[in-house]
PDB file of N, CA and C in Angstrom:
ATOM      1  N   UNK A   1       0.838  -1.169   0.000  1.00  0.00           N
ATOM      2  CA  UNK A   1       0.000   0.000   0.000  1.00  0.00           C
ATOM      3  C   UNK A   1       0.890   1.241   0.000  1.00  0.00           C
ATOM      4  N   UNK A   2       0.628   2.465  -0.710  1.00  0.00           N
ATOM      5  CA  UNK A   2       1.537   3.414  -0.991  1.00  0.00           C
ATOM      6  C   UNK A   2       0.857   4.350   0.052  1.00  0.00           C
ATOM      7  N   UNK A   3       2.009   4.921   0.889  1.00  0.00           N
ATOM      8  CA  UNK A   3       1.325   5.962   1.820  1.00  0.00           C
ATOM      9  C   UNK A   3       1.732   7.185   0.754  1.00  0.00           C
ATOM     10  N   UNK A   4       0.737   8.062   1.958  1.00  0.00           N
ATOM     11  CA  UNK A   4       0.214   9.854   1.098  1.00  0.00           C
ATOM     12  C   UNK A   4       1.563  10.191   2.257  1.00  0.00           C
ATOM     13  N   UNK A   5       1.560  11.606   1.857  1.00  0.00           N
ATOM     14  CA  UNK A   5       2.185  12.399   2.520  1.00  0.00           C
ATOM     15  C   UNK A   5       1.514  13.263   2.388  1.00  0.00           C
ATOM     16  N   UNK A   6       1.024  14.494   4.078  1.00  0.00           N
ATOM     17  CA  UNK A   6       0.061  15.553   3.661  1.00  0.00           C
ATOM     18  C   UNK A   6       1.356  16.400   3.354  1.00  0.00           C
ATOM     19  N   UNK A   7       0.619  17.482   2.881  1.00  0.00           N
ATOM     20  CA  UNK A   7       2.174  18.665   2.576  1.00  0.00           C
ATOM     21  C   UNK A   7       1.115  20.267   2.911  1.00  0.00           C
ATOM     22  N   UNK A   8       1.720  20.543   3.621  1.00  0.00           N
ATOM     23  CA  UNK A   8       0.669  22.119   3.685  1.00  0.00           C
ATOM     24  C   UNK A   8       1.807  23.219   2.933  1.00  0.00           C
ATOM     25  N   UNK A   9       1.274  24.135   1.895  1.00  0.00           N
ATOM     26  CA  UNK A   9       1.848  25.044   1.666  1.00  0.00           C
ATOM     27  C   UNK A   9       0.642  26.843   1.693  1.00  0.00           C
ATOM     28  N   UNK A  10       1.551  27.299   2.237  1.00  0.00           N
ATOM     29  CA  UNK A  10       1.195  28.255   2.700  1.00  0.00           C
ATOM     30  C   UNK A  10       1.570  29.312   1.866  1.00  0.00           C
ATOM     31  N   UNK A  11       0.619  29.780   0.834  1.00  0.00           N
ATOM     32  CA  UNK A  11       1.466  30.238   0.060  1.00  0.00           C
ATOM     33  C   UNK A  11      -0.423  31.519  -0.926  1.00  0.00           C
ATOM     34  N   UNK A  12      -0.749  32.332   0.082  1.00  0.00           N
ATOM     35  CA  UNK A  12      -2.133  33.112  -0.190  1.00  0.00           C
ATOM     36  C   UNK A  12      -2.261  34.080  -1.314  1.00  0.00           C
ATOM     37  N   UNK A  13      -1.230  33.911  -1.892  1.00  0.00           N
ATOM     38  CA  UNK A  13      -1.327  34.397  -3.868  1.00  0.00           C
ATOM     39  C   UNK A  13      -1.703  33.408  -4.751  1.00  0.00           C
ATOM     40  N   UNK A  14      -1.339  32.108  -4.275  1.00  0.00           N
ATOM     41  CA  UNK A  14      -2.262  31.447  -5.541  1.00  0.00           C
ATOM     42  C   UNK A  14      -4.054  31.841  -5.330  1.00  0.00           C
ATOM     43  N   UNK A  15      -4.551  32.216  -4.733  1.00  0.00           N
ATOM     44  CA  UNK A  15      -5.982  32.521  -4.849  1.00  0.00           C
ATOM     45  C   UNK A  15      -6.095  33.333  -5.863  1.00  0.00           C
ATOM     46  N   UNK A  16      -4.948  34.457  -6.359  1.00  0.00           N
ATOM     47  CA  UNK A  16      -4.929  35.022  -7.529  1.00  0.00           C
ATOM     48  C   UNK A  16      -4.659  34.311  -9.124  1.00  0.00           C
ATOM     49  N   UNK A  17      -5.037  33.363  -8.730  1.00  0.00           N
ATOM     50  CA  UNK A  17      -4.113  32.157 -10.198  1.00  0.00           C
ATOM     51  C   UNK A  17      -4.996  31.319 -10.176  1.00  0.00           C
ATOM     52  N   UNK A  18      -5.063  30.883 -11.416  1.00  0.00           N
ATOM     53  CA  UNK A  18      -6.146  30.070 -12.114  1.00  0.00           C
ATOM     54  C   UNK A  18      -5.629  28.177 -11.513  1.00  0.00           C
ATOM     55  N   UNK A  19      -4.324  28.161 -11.199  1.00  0.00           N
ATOM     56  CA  UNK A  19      -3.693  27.321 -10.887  1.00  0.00           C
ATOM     57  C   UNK A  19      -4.340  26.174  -9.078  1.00  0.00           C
ATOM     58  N   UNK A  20      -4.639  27.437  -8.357  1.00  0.00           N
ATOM     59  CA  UNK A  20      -5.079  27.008  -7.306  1.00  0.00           C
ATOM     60  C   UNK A  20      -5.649  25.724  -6.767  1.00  0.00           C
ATOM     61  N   UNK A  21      -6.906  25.214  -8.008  1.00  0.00           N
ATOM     62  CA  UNK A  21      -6.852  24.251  -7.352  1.00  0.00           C
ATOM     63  C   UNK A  21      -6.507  22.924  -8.388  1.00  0.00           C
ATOM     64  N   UNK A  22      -5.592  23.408  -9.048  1.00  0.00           N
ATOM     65  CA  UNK A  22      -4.949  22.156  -9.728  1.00  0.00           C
ATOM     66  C   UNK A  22      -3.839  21.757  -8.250  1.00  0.00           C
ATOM     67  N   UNK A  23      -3.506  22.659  -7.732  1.00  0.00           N
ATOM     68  CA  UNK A  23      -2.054  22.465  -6.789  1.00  0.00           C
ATOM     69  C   UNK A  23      -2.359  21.910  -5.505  1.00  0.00           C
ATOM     70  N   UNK A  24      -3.726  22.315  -4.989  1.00  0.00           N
ATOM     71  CA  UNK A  24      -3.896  22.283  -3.329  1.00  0.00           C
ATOM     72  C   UNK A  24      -4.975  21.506  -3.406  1.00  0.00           C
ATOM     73  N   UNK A  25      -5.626  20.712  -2.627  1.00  0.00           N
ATOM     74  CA  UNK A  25      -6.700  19.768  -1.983  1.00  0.00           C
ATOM     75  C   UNK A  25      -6.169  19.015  -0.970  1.00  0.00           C
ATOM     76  N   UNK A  26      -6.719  19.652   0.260  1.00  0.00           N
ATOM     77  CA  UNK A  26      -8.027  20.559   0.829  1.00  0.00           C
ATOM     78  C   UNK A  26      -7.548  21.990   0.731  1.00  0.00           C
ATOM     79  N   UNK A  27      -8.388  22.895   0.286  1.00  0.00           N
ATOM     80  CA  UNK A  27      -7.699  24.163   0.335  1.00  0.00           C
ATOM     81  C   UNK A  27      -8.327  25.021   1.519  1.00  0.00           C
ATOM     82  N   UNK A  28      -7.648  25.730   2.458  1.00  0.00           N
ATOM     83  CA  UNK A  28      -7.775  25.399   4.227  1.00  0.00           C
ATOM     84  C   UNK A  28      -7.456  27.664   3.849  1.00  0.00           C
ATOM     85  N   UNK A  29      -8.422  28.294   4.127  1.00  0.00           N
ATOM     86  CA  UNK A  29      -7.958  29.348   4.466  1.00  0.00           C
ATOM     87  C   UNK A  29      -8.572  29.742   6.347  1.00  0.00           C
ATOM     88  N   UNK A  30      -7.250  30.555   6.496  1.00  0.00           N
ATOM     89  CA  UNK A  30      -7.823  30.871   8.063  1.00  0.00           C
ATOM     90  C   UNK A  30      -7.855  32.398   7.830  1.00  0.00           C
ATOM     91  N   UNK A  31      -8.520  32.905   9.045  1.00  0.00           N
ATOM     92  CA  UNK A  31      -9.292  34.018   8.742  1.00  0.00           C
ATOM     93  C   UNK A  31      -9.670  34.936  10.695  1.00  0.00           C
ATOM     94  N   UNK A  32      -9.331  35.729  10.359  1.00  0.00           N
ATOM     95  CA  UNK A  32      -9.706  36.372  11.633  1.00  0.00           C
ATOM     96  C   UNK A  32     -11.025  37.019  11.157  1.00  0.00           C
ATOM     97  N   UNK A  33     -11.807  37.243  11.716  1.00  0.00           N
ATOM     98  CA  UNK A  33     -12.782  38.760  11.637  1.00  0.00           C
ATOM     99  C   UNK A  33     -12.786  39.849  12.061  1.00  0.00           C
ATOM    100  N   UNK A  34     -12.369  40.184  13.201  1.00  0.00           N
ATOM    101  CA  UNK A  34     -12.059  41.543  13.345  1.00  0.00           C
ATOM    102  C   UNK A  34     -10.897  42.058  13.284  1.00  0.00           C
ATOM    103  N   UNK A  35     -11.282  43.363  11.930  1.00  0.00           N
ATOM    104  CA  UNK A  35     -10.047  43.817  11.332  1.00  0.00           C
ATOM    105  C   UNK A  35      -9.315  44.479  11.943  1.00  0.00           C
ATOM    106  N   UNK A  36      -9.675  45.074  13.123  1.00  0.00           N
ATOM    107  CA  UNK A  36      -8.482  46.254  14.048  1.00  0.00           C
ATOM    108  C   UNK A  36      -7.438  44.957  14.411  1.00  0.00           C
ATOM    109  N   UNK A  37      -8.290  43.863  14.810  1.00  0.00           N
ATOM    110  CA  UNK A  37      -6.985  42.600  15.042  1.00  0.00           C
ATOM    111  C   UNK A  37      -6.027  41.840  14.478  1.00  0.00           C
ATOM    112  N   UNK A  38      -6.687  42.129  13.142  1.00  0.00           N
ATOM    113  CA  UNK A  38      -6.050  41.654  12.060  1.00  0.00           C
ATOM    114  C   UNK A  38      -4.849  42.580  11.520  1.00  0.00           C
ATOM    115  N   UNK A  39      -4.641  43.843  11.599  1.00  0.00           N
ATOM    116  CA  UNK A  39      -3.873  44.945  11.649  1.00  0.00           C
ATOM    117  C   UNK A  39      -3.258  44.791  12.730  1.00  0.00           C
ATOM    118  N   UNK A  40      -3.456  44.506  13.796  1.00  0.00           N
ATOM    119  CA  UNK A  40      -1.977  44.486  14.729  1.00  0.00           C
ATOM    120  C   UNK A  40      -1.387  43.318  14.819  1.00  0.00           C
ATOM    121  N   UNK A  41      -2.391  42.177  13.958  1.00  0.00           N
ATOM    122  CA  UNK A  41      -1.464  40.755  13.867  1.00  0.00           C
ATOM    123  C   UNK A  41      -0.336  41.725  13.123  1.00  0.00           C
ATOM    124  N   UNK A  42      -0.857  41.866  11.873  1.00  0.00           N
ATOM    125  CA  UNK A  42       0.484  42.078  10.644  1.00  0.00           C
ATOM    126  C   UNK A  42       1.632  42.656  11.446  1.00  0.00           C
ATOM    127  N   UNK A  43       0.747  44.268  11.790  1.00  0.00           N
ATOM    128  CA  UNK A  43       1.874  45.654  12.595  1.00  0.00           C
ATOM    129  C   UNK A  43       2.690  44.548  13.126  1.00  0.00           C
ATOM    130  N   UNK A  44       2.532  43.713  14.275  1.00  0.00           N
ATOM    131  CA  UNK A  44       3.769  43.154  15.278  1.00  0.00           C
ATOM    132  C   UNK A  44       4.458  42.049  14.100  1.00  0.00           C
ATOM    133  N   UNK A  45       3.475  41.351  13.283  1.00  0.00           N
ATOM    134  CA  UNK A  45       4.623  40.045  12.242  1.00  0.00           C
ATOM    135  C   UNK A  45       5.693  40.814  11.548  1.00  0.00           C
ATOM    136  N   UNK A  46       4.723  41.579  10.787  1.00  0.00           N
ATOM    137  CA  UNK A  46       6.076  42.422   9.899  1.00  0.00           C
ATOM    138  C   UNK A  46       6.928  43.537  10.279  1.00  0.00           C
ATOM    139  N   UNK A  47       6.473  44.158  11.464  1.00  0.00           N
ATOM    140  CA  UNK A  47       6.966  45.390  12.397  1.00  0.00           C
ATOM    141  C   UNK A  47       7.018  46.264  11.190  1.00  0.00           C
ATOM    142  N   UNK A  48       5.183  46.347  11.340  1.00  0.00           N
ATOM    143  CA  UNK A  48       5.098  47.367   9.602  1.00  0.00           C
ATOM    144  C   UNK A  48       4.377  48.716  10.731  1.00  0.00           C
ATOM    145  N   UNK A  49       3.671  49.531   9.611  1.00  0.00           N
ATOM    146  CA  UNK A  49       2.835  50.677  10.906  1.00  0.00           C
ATOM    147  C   UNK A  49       1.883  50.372   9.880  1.00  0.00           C
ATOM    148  N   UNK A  50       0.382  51.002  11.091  1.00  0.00           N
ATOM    149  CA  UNK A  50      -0.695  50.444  10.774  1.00  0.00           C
ATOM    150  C   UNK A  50      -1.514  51.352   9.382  1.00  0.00           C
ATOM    151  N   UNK A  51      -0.875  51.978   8.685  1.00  0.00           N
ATOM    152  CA  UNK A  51      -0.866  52.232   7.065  1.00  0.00           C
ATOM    153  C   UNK A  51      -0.778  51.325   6.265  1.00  0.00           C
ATOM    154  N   UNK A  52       0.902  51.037   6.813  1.00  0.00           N
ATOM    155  CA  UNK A  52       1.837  49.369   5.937  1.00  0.00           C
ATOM    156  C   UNK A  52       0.490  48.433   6.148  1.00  0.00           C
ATOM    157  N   UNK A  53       0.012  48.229   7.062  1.00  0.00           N
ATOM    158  CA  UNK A  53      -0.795  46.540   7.625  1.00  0.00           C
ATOM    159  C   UNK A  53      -2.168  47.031   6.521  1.00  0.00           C
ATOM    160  N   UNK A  54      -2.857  48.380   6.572  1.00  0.00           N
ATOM    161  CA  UNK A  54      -4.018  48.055   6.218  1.00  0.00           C
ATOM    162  C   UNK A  54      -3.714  48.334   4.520  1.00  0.00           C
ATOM    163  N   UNK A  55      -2.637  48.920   4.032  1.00  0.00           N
ATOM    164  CA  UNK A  55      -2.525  48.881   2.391  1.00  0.00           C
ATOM    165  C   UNK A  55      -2.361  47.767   2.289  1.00  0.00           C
ATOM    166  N   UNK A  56      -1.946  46.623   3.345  1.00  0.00           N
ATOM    167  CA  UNK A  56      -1.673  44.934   2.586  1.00  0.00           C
ATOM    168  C   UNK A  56      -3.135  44.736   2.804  1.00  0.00           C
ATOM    169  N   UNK A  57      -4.128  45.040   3.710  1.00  0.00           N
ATOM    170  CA  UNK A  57      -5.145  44.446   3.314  1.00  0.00           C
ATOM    171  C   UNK A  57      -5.384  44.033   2.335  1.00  0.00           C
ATOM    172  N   UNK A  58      -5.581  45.586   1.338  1.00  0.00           N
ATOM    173  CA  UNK A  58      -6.593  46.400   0.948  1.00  0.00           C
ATOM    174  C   UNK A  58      -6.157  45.887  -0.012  1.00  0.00           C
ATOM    175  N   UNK A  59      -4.816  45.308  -0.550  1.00  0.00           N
ATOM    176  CA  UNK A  59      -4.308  44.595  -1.875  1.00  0.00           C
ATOM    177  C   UNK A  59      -4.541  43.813  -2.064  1.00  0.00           C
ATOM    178  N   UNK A  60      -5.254  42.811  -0.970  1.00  0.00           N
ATOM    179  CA  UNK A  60      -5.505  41.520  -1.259  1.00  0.00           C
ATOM    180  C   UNK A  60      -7.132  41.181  -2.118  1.00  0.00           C
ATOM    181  N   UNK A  61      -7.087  39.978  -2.332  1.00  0.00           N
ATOM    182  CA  UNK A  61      -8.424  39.600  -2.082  1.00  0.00           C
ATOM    183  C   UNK A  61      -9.434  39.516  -0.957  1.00  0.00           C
ATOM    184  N   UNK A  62     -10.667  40.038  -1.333  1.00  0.00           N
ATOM    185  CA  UNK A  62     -11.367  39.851   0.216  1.00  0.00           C
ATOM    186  C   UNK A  62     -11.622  38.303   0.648  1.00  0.00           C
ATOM    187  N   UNK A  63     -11.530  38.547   2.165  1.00  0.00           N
ATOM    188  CA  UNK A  63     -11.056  37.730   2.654  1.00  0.00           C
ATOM    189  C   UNK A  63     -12.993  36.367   2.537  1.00  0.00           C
ATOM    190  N   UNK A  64     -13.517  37.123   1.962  1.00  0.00           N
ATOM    191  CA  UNK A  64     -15.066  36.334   1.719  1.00  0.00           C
ATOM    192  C   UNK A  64     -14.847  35.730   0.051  1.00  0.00           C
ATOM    193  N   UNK A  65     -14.235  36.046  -0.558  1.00  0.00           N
ATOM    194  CA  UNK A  65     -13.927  35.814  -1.309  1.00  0.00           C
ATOM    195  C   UNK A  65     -12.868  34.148  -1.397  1.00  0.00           C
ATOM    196  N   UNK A  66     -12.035  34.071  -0.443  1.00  0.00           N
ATOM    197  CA  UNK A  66     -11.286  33.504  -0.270  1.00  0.00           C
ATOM    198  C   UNK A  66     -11.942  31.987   0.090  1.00  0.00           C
ATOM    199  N   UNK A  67     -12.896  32.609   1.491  1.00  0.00           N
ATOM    200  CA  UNK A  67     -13.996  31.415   2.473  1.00  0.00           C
ATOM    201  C   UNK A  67     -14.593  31.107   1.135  1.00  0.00           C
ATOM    202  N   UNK A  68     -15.100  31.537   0.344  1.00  0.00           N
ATOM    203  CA  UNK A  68     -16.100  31.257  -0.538  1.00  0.00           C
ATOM    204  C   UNK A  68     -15.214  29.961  -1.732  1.00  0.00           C
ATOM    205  N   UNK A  69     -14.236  30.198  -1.874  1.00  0.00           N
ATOM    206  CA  UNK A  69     -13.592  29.611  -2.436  1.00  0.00           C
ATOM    207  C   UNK A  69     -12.183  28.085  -2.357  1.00  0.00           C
ATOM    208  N   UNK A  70     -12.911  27.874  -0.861  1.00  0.00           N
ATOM    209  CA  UNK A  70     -11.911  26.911   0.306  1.00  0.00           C
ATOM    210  C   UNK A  70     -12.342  25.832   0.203  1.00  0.00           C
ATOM    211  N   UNK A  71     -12.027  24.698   0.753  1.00  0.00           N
ATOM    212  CA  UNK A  71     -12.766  23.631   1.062  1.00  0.00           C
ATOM    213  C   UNK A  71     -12.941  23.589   2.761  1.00  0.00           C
ATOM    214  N   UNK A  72     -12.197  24.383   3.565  1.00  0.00           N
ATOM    215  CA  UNK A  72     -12.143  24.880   4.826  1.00  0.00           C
ATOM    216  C   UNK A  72     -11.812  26.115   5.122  1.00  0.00           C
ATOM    217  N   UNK A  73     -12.794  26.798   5.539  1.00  0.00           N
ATOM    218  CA  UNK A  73     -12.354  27.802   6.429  1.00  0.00           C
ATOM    219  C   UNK A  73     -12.215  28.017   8.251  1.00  0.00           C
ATOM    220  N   UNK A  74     -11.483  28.096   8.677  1.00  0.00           N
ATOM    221  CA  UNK A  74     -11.335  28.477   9.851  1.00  0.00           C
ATOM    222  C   UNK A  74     -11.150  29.624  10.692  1.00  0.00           C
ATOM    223  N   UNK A  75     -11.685  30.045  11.530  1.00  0.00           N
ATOM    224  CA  UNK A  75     -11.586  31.238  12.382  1.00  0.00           C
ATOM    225  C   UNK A  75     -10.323  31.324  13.261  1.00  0.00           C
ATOM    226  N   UNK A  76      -9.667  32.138  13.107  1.00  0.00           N
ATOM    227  CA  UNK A  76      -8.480  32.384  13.927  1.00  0.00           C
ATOM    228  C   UNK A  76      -8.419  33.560  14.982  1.00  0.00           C
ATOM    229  N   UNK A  77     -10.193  33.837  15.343  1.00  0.00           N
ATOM    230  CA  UNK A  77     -10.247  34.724  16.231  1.00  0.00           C
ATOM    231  C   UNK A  77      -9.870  34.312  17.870  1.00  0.00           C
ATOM    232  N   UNK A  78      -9.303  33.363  18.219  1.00  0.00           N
ATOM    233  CA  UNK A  78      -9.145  33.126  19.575  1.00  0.00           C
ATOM    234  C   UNK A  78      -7.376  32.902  19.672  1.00  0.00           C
ATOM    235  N   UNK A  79      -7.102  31.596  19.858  1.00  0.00           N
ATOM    236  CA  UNK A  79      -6.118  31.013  20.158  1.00  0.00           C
ATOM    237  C   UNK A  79      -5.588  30.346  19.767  1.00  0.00           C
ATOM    238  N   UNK A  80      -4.076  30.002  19.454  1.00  0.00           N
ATOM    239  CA  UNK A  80      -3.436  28.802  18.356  1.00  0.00           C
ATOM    240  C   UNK A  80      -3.864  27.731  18.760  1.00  0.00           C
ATOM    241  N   UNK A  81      -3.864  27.334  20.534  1.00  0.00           N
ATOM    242  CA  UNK A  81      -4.521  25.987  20.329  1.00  0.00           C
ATOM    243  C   UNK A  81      -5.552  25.278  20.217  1.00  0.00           C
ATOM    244  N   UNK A  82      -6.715  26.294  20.252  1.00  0.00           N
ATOM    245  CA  UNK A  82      -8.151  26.223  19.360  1.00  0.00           C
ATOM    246  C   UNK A  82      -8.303  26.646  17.536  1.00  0.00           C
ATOM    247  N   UNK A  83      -7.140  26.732  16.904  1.00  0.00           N
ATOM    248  CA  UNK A  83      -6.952  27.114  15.933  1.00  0.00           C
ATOM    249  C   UNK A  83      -6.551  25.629  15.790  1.00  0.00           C
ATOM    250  N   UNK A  84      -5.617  25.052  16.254  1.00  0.00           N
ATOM    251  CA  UNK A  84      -5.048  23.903  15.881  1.00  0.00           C
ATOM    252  C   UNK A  84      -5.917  22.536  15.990  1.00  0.00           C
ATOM    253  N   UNK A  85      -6.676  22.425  16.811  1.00  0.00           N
ATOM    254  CA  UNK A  85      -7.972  21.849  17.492  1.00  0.00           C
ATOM    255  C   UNK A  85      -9.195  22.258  16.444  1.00  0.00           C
ATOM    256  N   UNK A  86      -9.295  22.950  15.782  1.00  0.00           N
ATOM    257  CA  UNK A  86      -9.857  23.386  14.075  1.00  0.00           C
ATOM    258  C   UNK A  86      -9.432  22.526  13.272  1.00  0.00           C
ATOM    259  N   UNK A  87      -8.668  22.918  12.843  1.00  0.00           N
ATOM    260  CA  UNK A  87      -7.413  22.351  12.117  1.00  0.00           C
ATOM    261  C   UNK A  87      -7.591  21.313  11.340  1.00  0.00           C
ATOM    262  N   UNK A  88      -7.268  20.231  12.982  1.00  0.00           N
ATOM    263  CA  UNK A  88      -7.525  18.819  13.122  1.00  0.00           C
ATOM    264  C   UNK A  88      -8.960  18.258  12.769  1.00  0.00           C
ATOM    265  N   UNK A  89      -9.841  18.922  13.353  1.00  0.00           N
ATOM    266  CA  UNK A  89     -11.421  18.565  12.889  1.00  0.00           C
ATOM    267  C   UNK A  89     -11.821  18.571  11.628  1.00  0.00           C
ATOM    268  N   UNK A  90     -11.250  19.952  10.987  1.00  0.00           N
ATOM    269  CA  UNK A  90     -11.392  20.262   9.276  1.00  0.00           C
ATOM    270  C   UNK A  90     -10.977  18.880   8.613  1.00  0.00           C
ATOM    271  N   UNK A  91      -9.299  18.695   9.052  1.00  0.00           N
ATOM    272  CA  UNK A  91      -8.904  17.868   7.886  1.00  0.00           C
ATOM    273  C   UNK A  91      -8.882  16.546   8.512  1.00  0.00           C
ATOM    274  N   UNK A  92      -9.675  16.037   9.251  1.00  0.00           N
ATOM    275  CA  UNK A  92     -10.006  14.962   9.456  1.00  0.00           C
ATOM    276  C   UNK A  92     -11.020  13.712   8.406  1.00  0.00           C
ATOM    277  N   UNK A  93     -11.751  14.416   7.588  1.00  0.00           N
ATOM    278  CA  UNK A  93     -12.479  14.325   6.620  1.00  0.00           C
ATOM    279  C   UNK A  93     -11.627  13.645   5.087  1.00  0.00           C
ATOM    280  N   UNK A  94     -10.423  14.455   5.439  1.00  0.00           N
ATOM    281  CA  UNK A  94      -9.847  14.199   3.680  1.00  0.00           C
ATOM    282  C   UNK A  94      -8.448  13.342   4.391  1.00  0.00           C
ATOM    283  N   UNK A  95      -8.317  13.316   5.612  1.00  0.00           N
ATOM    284  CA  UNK A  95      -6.683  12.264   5.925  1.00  0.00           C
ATOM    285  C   UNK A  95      -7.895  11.017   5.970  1.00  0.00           C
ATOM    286  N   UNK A  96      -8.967  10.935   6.819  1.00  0.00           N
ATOM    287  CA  UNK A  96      -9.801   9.389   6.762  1.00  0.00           C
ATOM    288  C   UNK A  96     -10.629   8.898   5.123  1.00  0.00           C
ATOM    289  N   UNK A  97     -10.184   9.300   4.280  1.00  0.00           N
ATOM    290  CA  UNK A  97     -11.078   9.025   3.130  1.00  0.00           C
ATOM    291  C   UNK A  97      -9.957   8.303   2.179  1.00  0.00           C
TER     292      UNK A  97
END
């Protein structure tokens, strides 16, 4: 029997590419909702100021756009280890099949 290997790539520009889901299955976006929080995630990741954080929003795709287009979405409004405890539940579905 040939085992899988999962592979996660993290990589939120292919949503701009026609390519997307030739490359990824399950395609897993996470997602905060409130945007003042989502701006001081970035501000402290990139040690940008909160101009820098909300012009990267604002470049992206919306982020409903994205859910709409997932095979999982997850909320990342709390905690990594209820994020991770997500996670696990989401892709429990496509590692047992």
């Amino acid at each position: 029997m040939a085992r899988e290997t999962l592979v996660v790539l993290d990589a939120p520009i292919l949503f701009e590419t026609k390519y997307l889901r030739y490359l990824c299955y399950p395609i897993i976006t996470v997602y905060i909702t409130d945007e003042n929080e989502q701006i001081k995630r970035i501000m402290k990741r990139d040690n940008s100021t909160k101009e820098e954080a909300i012009a990267r929003i604002k470049s992206q795709l919306p982020i409903s756009y994205k859910i709409a287009n997932s095979d999982i979405a997850l909320n990342n409004d709390t905690d990594v280890k209820e994020l991770k405890q997500k996670l696990i539940v989401g892709l429990l579905p496509y590692v047992l099949s």
